[in-house]
Protein backbone atom coordinates (compact mmCIF):
# COMPACT_ATOMS: atom_id res chain seq x y z
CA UNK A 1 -2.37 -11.06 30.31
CA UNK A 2 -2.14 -7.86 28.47
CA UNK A 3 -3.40 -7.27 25.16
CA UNK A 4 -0.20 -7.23 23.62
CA UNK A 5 1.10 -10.67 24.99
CA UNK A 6 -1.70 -12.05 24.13
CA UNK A 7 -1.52 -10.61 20.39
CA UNK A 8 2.12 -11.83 20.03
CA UNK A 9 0.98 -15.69 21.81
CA UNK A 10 -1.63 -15.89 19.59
CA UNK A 11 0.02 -14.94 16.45
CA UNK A 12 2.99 -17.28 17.67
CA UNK A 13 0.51 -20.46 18.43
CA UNK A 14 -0.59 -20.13 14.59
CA UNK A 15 2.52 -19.88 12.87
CA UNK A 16 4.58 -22.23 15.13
CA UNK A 17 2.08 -24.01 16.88
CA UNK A 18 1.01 -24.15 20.71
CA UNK A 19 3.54 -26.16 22.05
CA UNK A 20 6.50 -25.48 19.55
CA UNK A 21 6.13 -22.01 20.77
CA UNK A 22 5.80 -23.28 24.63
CA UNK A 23 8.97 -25.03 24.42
CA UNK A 24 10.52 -21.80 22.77
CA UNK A 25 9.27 -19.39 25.25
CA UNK A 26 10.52 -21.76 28.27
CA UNK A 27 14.18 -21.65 26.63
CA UNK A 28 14.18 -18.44 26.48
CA UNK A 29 12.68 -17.36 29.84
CA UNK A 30 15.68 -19.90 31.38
CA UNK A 31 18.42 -18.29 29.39
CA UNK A 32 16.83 -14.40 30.08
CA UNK A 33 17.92 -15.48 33.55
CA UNK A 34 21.35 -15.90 33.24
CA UNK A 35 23.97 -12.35 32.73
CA UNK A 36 25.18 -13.21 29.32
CA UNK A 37 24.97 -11.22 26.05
CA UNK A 38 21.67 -11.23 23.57
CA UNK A 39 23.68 -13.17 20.95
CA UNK A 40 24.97 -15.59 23.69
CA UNK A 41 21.27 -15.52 24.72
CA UNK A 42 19.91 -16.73 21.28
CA UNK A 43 22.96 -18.76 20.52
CA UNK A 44 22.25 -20.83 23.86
CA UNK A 45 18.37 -20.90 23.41
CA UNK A 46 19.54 -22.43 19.79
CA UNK A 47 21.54 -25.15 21.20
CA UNK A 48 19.17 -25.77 23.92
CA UNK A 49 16.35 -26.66 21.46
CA UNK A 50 18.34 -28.56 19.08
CA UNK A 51 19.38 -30.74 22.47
CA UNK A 52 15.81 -31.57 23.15
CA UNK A 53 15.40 -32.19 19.64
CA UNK A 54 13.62 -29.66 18.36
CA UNK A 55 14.42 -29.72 14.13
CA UNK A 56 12.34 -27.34 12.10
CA UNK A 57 13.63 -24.73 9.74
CA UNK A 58 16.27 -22.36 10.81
CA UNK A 59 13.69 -19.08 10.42
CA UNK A 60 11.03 -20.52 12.00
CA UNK A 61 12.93 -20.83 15.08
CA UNK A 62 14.31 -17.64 14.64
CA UNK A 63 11.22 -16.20 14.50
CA UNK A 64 9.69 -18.33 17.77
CA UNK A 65 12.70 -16.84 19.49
CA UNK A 66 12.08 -13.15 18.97
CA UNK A 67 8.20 -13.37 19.40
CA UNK A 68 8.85 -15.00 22.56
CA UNK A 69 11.45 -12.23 23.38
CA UNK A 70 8.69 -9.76 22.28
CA UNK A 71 6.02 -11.70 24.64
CA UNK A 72 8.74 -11.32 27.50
CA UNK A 73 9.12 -7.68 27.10
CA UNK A 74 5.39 -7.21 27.73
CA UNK A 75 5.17 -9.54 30.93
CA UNK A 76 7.79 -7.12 32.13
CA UNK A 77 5.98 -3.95 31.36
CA UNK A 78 3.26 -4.89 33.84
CA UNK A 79 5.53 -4.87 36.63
């Protein structure tokens, strides 16, 4: 793992929590895969976690979503 995923996971794990951020970072790897829009990205990952029940405030979900975006960027920087 580079320095900077691992920077952005660990930030992430403290502020949302290991598996709150787990959960995020699985929604959002799913919905990376599919050819829609960034807003129809996040607006997807958004109704994903709400489906599996995940209820916390609206910025700290917005914020899980865009670290794990940020922790995706680097995974594909090593390739």
């Amino acid at each position: 793992m580079s320095m900077k995923s691992t920077i952005i996971s660990s930030f992430a794990k403290i502020i949302l929590g290991s598996a709150l951020f787990e959960r995020i970072k699985a929604t959002v790897l799913r919905q990376e895969e599919k050819y829609l829009a960034g807003s129809q990205k996040r607006d997807a990952v958004l109704t994903e976690l709400q489906v599996i029940g995940i209820s916390t405030a609206t910025y700290l979900i917005n914020l899980g979503i865009e670290l794990a975006v940020a922790w995706l960027k680097t995974q594909s920087e090593k390739k």
